[in-house]
Protein backbone atom coordinates (compact mmCIF):
# COMPACT_ATOMS: atom_id res chain seq x y z
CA UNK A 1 12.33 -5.37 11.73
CA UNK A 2 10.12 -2.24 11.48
CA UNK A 3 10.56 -0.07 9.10
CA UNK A 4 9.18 3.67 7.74
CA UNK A 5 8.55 4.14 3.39
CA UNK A 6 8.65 8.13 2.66
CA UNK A 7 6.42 8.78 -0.23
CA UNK A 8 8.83 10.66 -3.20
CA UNK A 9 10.74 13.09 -1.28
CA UNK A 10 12.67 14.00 -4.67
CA UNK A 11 12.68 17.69 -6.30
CA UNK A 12 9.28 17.86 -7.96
CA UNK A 13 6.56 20.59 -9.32
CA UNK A 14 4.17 18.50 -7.45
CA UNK A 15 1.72 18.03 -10.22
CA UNK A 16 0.88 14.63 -8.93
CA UNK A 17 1.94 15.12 -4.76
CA UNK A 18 5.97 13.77 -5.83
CA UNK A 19 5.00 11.25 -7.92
CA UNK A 20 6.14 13.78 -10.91
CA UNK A 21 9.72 13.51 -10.69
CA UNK A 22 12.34 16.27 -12.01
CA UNK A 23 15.74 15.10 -10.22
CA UNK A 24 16.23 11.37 -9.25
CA UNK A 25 18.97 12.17 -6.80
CA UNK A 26 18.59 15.12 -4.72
CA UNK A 27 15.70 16.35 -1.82
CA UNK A 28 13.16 18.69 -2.54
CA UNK A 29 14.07 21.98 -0.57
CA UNK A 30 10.56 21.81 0.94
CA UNK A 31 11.71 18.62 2.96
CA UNK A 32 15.40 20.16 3.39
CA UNK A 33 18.56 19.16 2.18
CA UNK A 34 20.73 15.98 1.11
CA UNK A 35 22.21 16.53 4.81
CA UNK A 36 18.52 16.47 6.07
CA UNK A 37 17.75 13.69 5.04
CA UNK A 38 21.30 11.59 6.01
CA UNK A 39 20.83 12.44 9.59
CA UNK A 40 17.00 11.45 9.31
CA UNK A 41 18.34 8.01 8.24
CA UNK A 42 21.13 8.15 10.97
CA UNK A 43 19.14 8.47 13.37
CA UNK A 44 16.97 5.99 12.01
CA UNK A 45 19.20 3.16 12.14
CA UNK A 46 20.11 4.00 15.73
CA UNK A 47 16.94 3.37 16.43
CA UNK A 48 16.70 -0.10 14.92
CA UNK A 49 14.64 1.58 11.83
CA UNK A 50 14.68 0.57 8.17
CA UNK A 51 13.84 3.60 5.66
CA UNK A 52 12.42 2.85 2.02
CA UNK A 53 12.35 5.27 -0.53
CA UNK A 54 9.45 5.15 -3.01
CA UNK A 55 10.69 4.80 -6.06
CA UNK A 56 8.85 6.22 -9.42
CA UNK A 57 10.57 4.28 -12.17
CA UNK A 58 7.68 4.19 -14.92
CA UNK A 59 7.44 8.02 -15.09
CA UNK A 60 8.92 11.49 -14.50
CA UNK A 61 7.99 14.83 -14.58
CA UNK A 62 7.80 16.93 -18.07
CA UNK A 63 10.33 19.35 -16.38
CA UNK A 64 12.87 16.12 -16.11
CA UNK A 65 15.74 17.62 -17.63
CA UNK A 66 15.81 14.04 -19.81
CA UNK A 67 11.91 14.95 -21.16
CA UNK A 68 12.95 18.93 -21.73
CA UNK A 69 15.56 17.49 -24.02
CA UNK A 70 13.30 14.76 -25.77
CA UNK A 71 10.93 17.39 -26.50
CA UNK A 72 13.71 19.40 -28.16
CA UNK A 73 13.68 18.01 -31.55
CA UNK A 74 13.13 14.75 -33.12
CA UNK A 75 16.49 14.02 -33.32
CA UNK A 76 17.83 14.64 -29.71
CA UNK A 77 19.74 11.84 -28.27
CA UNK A 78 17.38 11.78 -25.48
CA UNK A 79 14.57 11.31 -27.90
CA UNK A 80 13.87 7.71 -27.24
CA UNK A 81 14.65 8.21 -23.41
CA UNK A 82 10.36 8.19 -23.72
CA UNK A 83 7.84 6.80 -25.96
CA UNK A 84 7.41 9.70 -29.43
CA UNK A 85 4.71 7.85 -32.05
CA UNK A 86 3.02 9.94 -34.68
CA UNK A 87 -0.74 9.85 -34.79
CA UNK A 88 -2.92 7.53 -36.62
CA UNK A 89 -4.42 10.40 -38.47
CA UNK A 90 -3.89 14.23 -38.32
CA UNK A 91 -5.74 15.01 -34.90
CA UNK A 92 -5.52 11.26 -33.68
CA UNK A 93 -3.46 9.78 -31.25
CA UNK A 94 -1.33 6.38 -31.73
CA UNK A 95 -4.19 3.99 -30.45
CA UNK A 96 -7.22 4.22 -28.44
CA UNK A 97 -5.82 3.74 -24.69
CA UNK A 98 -6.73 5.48 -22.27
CA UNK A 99 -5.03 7.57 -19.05
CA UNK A 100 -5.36 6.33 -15.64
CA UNK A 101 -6.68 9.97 -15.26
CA UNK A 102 -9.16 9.68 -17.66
CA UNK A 103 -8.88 10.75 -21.11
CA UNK A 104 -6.49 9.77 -23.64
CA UNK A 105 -2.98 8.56 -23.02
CA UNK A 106 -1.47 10.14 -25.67
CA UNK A 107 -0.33 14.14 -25.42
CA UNK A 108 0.15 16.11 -28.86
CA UNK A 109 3.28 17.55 -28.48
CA UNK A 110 3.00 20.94 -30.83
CA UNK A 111 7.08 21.73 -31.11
CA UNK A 112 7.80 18.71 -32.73
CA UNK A 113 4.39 17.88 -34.20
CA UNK A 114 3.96 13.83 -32.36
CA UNK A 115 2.74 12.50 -29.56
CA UNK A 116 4.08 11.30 -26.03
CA UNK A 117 2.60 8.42 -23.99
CA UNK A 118 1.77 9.02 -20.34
CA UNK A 119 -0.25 6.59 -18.51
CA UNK A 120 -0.96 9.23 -15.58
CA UNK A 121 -0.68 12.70 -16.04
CA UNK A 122 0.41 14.93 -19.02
CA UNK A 123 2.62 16.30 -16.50
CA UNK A 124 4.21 12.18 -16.41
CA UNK A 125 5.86 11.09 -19.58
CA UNK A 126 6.55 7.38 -19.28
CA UNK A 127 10.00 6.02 -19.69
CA UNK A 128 11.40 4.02 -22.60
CA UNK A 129 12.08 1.10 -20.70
CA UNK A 130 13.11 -0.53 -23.87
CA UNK A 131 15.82 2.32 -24.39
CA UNK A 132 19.47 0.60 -22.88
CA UNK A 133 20.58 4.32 -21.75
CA UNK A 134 17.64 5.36 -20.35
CA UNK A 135 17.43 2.13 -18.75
CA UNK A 136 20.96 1.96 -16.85
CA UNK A 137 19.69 5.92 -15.96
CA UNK A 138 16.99 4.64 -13.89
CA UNK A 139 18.44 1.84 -12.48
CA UNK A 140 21.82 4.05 -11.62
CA UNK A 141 19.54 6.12 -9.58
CA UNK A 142 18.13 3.14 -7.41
CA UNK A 143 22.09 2.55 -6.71
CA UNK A 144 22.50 6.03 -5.90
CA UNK A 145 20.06 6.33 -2.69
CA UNK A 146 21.35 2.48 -2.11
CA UNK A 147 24.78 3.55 -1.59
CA UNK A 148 23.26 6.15 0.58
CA UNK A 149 22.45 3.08 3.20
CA UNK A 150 18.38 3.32 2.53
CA UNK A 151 16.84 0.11 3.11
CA UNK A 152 14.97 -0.35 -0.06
CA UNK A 153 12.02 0.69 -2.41
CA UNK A 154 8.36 0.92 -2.38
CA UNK A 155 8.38 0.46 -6.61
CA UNK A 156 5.12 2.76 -8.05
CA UNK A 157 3.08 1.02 -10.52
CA UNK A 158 5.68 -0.96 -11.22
CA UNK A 159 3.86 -3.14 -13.61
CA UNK A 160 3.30 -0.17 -15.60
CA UNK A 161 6.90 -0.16 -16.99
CA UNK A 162 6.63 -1.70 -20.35
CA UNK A 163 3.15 -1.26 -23.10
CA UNK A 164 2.75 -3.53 -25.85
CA UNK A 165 5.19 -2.66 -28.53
CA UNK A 166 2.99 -2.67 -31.48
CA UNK A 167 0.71 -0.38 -29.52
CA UNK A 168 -2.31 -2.28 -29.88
CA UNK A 169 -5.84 -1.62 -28.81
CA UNK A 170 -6.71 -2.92 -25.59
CA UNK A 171 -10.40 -5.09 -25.87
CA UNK A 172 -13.52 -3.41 -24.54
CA UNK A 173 -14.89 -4.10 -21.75
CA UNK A 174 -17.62 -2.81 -19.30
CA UNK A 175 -17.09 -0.38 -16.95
CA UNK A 176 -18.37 2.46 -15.02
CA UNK A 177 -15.40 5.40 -15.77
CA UNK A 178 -13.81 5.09 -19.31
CA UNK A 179 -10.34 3.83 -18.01
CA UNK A 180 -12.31 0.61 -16.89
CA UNK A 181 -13.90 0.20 -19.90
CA UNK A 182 -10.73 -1.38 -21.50
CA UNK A 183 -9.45 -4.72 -20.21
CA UNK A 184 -5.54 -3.48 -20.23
CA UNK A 185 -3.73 -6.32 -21.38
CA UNK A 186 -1.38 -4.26 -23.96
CA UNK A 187 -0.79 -1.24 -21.66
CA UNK A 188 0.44 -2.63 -18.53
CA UNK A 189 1.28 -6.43 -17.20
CA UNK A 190 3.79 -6.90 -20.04
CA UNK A 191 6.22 -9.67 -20.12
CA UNK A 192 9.13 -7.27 -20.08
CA UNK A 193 8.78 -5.89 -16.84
CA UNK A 194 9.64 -8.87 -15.15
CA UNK A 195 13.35 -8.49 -16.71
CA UNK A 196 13.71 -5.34 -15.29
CA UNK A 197 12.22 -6.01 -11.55
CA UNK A 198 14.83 -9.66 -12.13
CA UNK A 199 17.86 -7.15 -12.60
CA UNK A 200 16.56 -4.57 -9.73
CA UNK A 201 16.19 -7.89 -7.59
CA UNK A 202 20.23 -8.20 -8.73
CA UNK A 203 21.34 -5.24 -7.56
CA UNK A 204 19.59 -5.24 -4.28
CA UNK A 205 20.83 -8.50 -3.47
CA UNK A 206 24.68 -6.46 -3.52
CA UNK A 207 23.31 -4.71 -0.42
CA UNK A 208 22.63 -6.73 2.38
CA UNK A 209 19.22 -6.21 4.32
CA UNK A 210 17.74 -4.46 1.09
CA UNK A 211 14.16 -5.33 0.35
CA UNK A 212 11.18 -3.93 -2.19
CA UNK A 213 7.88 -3.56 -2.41
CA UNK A 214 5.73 -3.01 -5.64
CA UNK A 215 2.29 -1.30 -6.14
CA UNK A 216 1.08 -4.13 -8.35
CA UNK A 217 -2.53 -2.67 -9.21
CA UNK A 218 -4.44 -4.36 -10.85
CA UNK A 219 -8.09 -6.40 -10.68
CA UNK A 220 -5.96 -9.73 -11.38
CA UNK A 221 -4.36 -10.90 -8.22
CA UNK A 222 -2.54 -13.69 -10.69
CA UNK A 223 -1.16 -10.96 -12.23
CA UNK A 224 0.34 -9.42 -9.13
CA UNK A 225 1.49 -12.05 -7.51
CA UNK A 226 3.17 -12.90 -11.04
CA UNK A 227 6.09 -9.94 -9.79
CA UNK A 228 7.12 -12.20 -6.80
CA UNK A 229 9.11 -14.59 -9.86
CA UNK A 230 10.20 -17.76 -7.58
CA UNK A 231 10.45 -15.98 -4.61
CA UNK A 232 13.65 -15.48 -4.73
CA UNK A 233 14.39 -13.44 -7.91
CA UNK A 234 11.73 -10.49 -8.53
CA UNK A 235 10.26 -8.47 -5.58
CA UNK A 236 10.59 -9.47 -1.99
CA UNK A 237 6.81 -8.40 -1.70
CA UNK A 238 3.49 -7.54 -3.75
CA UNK A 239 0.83 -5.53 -2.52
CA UNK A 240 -2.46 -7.27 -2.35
CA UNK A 241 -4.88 -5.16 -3.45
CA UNK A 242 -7.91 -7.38 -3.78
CA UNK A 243 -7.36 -8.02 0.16
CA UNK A 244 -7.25 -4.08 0.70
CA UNK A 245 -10.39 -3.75 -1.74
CA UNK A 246 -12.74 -6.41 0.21
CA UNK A 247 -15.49 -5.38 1.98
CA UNK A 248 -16.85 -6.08 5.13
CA UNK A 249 -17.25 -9.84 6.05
CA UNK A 250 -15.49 -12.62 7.28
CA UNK A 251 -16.09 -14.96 4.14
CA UNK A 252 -14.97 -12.73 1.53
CA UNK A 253 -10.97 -11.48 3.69
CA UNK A 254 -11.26 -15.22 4.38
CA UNK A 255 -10.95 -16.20 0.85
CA UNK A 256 -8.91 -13.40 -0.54
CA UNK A 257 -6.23 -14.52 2.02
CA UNK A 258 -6.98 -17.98 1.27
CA UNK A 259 -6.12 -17.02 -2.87
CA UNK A 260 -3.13 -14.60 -2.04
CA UNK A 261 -1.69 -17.88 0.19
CA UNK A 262 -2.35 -20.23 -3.49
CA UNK A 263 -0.67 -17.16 -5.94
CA UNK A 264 2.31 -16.49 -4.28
CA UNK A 265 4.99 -18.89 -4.44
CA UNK A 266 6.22 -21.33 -1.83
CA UNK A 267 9.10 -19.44 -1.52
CA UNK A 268 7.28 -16.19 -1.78
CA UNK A 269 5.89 -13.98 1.02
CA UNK A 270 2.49 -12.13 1.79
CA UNK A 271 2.00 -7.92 2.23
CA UNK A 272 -1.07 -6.96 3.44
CA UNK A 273 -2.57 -3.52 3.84
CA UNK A 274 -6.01 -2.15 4.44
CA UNK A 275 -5.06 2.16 3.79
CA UNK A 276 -2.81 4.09 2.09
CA UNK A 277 -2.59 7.55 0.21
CA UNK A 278 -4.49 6.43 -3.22
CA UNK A 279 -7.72 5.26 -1.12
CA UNK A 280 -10.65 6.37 1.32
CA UNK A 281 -8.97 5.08 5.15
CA UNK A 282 -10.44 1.84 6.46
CA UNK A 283 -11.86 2.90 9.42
CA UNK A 284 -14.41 4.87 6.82
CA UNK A 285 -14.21 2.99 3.92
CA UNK A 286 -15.25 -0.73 6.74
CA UNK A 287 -16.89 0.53 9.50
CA UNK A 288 -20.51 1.73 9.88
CA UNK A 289 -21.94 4.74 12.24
CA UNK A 290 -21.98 3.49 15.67
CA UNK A 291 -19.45 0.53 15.07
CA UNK A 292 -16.41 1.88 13.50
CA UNK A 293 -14.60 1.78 16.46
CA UNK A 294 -15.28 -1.93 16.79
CA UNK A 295 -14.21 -2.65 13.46
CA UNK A 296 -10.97 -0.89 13.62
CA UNK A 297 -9.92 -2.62 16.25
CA UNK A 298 -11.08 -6.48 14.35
CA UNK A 299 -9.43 -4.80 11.14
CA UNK A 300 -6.10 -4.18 13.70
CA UNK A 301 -6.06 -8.01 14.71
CA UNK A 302 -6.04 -9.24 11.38
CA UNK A 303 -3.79 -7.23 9.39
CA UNK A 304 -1.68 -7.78 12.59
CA UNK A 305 -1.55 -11.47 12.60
CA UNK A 306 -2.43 -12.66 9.35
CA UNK A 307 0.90 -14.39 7.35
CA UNK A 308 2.82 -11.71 5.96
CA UNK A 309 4.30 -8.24 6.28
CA UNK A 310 1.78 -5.80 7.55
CA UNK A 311 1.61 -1.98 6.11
CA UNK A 312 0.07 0.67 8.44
CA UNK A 313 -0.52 4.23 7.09
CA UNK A 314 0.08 6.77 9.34
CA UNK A 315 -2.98 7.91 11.16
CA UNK A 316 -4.50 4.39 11.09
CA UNK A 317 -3.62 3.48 14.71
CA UNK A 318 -5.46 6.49 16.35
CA UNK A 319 -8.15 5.80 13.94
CA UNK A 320 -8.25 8.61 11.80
CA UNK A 321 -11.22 9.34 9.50
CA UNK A 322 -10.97 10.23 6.15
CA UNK A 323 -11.70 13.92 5.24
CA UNK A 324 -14.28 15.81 3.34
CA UNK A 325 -11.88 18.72 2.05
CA UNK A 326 -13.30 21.43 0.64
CA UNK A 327 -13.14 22.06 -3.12
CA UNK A 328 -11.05 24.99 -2.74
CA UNK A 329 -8.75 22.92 -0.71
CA UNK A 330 -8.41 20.39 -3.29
CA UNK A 331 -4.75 19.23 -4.63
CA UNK A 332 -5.26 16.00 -6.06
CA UNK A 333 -5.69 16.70 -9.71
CA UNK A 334 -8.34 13.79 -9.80
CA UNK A 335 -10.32 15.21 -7.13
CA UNK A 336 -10.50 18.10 -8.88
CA UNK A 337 -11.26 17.22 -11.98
CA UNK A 338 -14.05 14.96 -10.73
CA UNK A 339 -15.45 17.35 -8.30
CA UNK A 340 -17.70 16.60 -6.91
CA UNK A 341 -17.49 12.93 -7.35
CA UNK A 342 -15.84 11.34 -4.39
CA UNK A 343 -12.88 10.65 -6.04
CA UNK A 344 -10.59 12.35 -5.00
CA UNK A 345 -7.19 11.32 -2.81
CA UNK A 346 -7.12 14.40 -0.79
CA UNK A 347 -8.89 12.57 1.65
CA UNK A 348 -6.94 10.09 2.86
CA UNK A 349 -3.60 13.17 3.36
CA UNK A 350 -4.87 15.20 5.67
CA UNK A 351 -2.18 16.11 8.43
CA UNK A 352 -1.47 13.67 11.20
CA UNK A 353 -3.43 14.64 14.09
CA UNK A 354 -1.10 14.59 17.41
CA UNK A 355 -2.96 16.67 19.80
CA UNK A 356 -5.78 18.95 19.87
CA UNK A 357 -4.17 22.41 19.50
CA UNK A 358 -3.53 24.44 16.34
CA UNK A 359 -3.15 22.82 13.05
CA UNK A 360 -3.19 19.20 15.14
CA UNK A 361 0.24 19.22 16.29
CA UNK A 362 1.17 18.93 12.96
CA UNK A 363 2.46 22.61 12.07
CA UNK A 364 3.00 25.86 13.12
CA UNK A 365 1.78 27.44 10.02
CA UNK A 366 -1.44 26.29 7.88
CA UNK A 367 -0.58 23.06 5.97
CA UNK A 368 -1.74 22.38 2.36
CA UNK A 369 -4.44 20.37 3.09
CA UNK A 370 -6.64 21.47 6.07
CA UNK A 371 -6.94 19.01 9.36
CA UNK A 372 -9.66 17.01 9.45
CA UNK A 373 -12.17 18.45 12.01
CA UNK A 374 -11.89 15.23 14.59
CA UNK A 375 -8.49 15.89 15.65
CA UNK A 376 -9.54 17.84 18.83
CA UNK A 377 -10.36 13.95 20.18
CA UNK A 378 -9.12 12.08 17.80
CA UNK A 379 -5.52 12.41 17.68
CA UNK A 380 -1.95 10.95 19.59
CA UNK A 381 -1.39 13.16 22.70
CA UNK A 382 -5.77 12.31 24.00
CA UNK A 383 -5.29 8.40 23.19
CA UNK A 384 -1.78 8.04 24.79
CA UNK A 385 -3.82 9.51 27.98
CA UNK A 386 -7.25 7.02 27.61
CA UNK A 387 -6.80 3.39 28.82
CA UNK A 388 -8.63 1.83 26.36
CA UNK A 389 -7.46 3.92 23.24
CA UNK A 390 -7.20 2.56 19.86
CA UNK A 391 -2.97 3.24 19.80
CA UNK A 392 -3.40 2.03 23.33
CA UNK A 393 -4.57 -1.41 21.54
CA UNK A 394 -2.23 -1.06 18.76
CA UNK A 395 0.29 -1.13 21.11
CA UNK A 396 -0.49 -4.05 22.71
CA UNK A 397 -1.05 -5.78 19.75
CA UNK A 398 2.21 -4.87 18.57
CA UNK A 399 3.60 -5.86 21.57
CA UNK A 400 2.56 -9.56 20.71
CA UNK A 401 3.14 -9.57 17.65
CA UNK A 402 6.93 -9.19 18.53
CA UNK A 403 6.74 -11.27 21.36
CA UNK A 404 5.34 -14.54 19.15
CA UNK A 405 7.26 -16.37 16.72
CA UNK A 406 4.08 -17.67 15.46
CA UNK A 407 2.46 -14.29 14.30
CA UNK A 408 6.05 -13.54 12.94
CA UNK A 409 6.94 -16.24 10.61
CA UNK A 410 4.39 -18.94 11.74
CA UNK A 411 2.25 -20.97 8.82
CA UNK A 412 -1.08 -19.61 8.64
CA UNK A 413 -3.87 -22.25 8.30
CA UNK A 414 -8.09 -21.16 7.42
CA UNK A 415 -10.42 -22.71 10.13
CA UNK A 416 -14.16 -23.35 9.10
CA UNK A 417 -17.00 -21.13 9.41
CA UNK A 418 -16.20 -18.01 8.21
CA UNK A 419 -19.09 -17.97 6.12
CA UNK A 420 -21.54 -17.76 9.05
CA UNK A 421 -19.21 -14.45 10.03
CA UNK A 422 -16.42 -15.51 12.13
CA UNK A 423 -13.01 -15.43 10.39
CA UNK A 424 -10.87 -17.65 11.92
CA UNK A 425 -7.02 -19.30 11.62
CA UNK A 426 -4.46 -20.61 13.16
CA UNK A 427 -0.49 -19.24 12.78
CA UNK A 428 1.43 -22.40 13.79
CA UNK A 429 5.53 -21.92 15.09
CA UNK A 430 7.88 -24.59 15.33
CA UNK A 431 7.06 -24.33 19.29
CA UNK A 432 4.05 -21.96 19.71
CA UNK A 433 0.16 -22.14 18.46
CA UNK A 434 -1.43 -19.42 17.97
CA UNK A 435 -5.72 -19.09 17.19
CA UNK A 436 -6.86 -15.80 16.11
CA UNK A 437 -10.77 -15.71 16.20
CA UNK A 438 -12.39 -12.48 14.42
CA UNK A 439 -16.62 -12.31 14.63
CA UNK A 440 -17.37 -9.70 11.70
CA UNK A 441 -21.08 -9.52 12.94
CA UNK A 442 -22.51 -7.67 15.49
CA UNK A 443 -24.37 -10.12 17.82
CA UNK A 444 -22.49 -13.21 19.72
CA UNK A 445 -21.17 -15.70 17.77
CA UNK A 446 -21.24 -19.66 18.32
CA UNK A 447 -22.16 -22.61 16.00
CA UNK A 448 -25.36 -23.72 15.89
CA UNK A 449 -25.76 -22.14 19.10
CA UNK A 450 -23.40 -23.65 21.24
CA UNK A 451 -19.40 -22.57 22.11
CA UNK A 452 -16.92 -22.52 19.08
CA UNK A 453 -14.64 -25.15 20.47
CA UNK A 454 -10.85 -24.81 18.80
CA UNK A 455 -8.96 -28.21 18.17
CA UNK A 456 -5.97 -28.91 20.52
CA UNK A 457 -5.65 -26.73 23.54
CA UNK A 458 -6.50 -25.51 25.93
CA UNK A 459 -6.20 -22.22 24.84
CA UNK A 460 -5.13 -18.82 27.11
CA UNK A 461 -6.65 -15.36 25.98
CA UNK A 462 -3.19 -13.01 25.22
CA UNK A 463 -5.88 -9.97 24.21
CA UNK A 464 -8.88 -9.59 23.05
CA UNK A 465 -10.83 -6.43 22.16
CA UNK A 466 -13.12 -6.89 25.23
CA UNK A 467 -10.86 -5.57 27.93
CA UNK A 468 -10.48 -7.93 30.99
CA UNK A 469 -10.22 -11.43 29.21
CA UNK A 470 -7.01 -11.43 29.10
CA UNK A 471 -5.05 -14.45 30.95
CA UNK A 472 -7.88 -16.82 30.94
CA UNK A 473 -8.51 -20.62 29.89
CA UNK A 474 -10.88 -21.80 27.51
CA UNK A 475 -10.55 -25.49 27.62
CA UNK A 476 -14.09 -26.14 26.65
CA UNK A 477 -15.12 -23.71 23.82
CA UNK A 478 -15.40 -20.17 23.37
CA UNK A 479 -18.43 -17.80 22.23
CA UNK A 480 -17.23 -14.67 20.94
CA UNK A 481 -19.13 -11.68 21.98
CA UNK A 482 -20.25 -9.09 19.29
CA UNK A 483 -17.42 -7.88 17.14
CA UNK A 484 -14.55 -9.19 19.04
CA UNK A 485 -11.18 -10.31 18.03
CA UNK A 486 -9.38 -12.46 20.54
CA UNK A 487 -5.96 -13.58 20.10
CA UNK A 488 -5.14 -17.38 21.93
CA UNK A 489 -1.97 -19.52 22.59
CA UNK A 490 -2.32 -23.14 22.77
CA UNK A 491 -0.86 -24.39 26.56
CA UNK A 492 0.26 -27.65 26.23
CA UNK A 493 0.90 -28.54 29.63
CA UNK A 494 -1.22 -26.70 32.03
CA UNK A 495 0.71 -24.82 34.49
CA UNK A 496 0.33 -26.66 38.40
């Protein structure tokens, strides 16, 4: 089933792009209104979509009319709604952790004379998770867009949700910026948050259909895959990060596949992405000049038919580039603060490009962040046109995908030699066999110099990233030609 996930689409002052929350149950008026956003899902579900709402449950925004009360007074009854220590000495904060942003994660608050923790931004005062009220006020808002008929959540940072509740210093570590100079095993990862994602998992399973997602980040995959419980009782998926993270070659996404397969549990199931709106795009971040375009489309095949539930982020099947926005453009408080350290978000949320007039298709007046200056050939309405496109190949890929129960719910099984720079496995159906062969270098691949030959077969070419293959046998072996993906079905009984 496809599916689309919104980014927060909630009433915010957009400190942090929505991720600053002021009003857990209502739509910004820069999207529209509650109607809006009903007929958007209507519509949806005509069309055989699934919606998912990304949810911000460790956080909201310091205009939340919850935090505008906490900050009130000491003794409001919304108080403990967030985490209020006094400083270990006058001009100290509670303990030495730091902000995700850099900095301290502890904001003096001068009306009532203690401090506020905020993993993010100042502008993000985390939840009490450990309060029962502001707990059920969290979790009644997750019921409130369910109720609505949305499909699910994407959960951010959800394993941010509880810190250590002695506040103790996290160990030292090294690191190049100061956040990664702490190894966080007090300030996120706690035990806790498992009970909470167990009763979200609850109330989901009261609506039929309804999945989630978490942003598990972290440099532990262990820990990640920790928020999958049984399989059957935390999230439905985990993001794998460490696969998103790898760079190019065939050994390394080999074996960070190969570990995700190990964490997750047998009755578990894999997410894979390769971009998304915290991170440089792929097609930048992987390819080199002169071969990006041959890497996007190897990328394509294996986040397409690797085990799992695949993520695409808009833009990434015309192959858009990420953006150098000017500093006066900047929005992302990071990138800011960083300038001009490449930091910064901004360039991975430029406007999607759909054709090459003004403002890329994308407005009629000048967005907030300016499009990125390849959209005159890089964008929808120019590839639809081209033969060979890149969302000419996505399509075709996508085709497959549905067309194959293997690359849908088939096993997924490592063959040898990725180390020499061919990344290769099978996905294996209860009646179809599937071989997807990726070469990562860029000269012809074979072992020891003679054809890669592929146990069982013989095997037909469904698509491969050298046009024209497609539909022919390769009983004997197979040499891949630089940087192509090809995609094969094992024939059993050769047609007559």
């Amino acid at each position: 089933m496809d599916a689309i996930w919104l980014t927060p689409i909630y009433p915010s002052p957009l400190a942090d792009y929505g991720y600053d929350v002021s009003d857990y149950t209502a739509i910004d008026p820069i999207y529209g209104n509650m109607d809006d956003f009903e007929e958007l899902l209507y519509e949806c579900h005509q069309r055989g979509l699934k919606v998912i709402l990304d949810m911000v449950l460790n956080h909201t925004s310091s205009e939340h009319a919850w935090f505008k009360e906490s900050r009130s007074s000491r003794d409001n009854p919304k108080r403990d709604f967030y985490i209020w220590r006094d400083g270990r000495a006058p001009g100290k904060p509670p303990n030495h952790w730091l902000s995700v942003m850099e900095g301290s994660a502890w904001t003096l608050d001068e009306g009532t004379g203690q401090y506020y923790y905020r993993a993010f931004l100042p502008e993000q005062p985390d939840i009490n998770w450990r309060n029962p009220e502001a707990r059920r006020a969290m979790l009644d808002a997750c019921r409130f867009w369910l109720d609505k008929g949305v499909d699910g959540f994407r959960l951010d940072v959800v394993n941010y949700l509880h810190e250590d509740e002695q506040l103790r210093d996290n160990p030292r570590k090294i690191g190049i910026r100061p956040y990664e100079m702490q190894k966080h095993v007090y300030d996120r990862c706690q035990p806790e948050d498992h009970d909470v994602v167990r009763e979200l998992r609850s109330i989901l399973d009261e609506y039929p259909g309804a999945m989630m997602v978490g942003e598990t980040y972290t440099d532990d995959p262990a820990e990640a895959a920790a928020y999958l419980g049984d399989g059957t009782d935390e999230l439905h998926l985990a993001f794998n990060f460490d696969f998103a993270m790898t760079k190019w070659s065939a050994g390394r996404f080999q074996r960070s596949v190969g570990r995700w397969e190990e964490l997750i549990p047998e009755a578990g199931w894999p997410a894979y992405f390769l971009s998304n709106h915290d991170m440089p795009r792929h097609v930048n971040r992987l390819g080199r000049i002169g071969d990006k375009g041959v890497r996007a489309r190897v990328a394509a095949v294996m986040l397409l038919t690797l085990r799992g539930t695949p993520f695409l982020y808009y833009g990434e099947e015309i192959g858009m580039p990420s953006s150098s926005v000017p500093r006066k453009r900047l929005r992302d408080p990071v990138g800011i603060r960083f300038w001009p350290l490449p930091v910064g978000r901004d360039c991975a949320r430029t406007p999607m490009q759909w054709n090459s007039g003004a403002y890329a298709g994308f407005s009629r007046v000048e967005p907030w962040l300016p499009v990125d200056k390849s959209y005159k050939k890089v964008n929808v309405e120019t590839q639809i046109r081209e033969q060979n496109s890149l969302l000419g190949f996505y399509r075709r890929l996508l085709r497959l995908r549905k067309e194959k129960p293997a690359l849908q719910v088939g096993k997924y099984r490592a063959l040898p030699g990725s180390d020499m720079g061919m990344f290769a496995y099978f996905r294996e159906g209860e009646e179809d066999r599937i071989a997807v062969l990726l070469n990562f270098t860029n000269r012809p691949f074979t072992l020891n110099g003679k054809a890669a030959r592929i146990e069982g077969g013989p095997w037909r070419i469904l698509l491969s990233t050298y046009p024209g293959k497609e539909g022919g046998f390769l009983p004997d072996g197979i040499i891949l030609d630089p940087g192509e993906a090809i995609i094969m079905e094992e024939i059993k009984e050769l047609e007559k």
